[in-house]
C-alpha atoms as a PDB file:
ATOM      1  CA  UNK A   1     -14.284  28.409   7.696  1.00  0.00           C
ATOM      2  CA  UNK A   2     -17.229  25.917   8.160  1.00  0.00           C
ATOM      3  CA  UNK A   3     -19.235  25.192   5.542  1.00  0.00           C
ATOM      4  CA  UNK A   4     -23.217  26.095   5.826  1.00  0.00           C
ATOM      5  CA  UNK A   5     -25.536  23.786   7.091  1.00  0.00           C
ATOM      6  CA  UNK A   6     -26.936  22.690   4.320  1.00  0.00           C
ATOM      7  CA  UNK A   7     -23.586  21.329   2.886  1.00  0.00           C
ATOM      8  CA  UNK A   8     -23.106  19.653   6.377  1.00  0.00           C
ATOM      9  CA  UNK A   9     -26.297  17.758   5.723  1.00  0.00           C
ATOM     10  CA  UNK A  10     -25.699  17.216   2.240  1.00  0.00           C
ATOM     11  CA  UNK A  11     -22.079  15.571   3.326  1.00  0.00           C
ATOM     12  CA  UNK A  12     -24.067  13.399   6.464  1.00  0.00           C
ATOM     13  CA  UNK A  13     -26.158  12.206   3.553  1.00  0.00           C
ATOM     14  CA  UNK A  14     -23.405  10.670   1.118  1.00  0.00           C
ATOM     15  CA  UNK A  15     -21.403   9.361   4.132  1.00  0.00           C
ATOM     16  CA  UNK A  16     -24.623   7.866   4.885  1.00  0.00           C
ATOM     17  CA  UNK A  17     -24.716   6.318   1.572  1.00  0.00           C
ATOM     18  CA  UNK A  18     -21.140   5.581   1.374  1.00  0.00           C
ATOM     19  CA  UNK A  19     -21.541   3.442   4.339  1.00  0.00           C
ATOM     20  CA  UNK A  20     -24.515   1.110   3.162  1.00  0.00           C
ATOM     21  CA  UNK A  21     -22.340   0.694  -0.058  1.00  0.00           C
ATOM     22  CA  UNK A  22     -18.967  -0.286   2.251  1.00  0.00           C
ATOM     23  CA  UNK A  23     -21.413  -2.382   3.819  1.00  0.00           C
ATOM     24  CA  UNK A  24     -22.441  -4.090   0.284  1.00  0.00           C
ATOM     25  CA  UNK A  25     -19.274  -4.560  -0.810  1.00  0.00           C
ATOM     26  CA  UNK A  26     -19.772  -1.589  -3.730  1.00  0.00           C
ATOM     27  CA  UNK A  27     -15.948  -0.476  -2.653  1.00  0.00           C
ATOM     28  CA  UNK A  28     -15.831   2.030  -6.111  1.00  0.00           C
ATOM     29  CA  UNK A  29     -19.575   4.013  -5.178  1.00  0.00           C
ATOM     30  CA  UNK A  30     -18.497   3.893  -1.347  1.00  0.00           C
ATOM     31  CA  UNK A  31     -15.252   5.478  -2.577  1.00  0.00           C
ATOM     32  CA  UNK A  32     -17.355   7.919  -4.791  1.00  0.00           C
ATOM     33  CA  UNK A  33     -19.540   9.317  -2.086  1.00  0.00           C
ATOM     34  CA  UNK A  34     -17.101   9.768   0.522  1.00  0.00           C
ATOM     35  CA  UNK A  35     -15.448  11.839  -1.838  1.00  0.00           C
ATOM     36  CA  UNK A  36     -18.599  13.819  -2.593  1.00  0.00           C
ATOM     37  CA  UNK A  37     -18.849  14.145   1.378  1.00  0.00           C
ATOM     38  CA  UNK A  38     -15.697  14.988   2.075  1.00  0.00           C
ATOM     39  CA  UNK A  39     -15.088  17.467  -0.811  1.00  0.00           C
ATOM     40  CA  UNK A  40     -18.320  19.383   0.400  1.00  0.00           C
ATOM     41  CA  UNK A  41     -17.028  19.301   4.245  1.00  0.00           C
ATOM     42  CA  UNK A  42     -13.513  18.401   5.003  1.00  0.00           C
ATOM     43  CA  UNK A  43     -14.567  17.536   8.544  1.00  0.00           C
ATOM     44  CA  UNK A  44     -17.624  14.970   8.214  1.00  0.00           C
ATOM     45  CA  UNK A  45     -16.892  12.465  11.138  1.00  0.00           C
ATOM     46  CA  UNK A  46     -15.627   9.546  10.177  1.00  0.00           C
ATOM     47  CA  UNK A  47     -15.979   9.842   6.501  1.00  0.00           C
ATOM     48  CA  UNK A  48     -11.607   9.991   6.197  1.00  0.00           C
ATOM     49  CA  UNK A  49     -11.816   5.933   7.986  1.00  0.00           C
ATOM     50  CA  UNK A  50     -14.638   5.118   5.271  1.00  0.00           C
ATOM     51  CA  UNK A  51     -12.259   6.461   2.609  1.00  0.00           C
ATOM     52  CA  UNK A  52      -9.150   4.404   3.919  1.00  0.00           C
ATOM     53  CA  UNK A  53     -11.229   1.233   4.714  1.00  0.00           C
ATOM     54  CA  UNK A  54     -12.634   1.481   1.345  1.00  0.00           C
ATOM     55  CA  UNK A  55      -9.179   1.936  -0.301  1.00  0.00           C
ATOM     56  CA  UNK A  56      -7.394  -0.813   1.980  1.00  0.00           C
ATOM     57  CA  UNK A  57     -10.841  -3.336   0.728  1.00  0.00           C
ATOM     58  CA  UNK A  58      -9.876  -2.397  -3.254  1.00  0.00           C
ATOM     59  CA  UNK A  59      -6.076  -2.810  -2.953  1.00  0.00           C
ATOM     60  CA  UNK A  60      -6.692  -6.312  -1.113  1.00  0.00           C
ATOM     61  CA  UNK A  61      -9.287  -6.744  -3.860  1.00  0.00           C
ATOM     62  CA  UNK A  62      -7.275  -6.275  -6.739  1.00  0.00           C
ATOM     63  CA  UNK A  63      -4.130  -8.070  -4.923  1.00  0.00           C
ATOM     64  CA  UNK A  64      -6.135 -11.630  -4.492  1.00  0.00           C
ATOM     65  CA  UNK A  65      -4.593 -14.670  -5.841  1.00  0.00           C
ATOM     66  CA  UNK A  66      -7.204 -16.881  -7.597  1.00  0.00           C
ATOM     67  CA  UNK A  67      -7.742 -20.202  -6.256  1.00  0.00           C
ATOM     68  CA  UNK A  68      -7.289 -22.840  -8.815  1.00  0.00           C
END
């Protein structure tokens, strides 16, 4: 069952804002709001590439050797 239109917009919204945050680096609120997106419509395009880009970004993150 699709959801209503409303919930598609709301889910267009946070992928929308999930995106500016990938694009800020904010990997943990980019997480969070694809989430939010994808838990109010499963099938928000795109928003399941944001989620694995975002997790790939905070593995490599938390992997990093220091310099020095």
């Amino acid at each position: 069952m699709d959801p209503a239109p409303a919930a598609q917009v709301q889910a267009e919204q946070w992928w929308r804002v999930a995106e500016k945050l990938l694009i800020a680096w904010e990997l943990e609120g980019c997480r969070q709001f694809v989430s939010q997106a994808l838990g109010t419509d499963p099938h928000v395009s795109g928003a399941d590439d944001l989620l694995t880009a975002a997790d790939v970004l905070l593995v490599a993150q938390r992997c990093r050797i220091p310099n020095g």
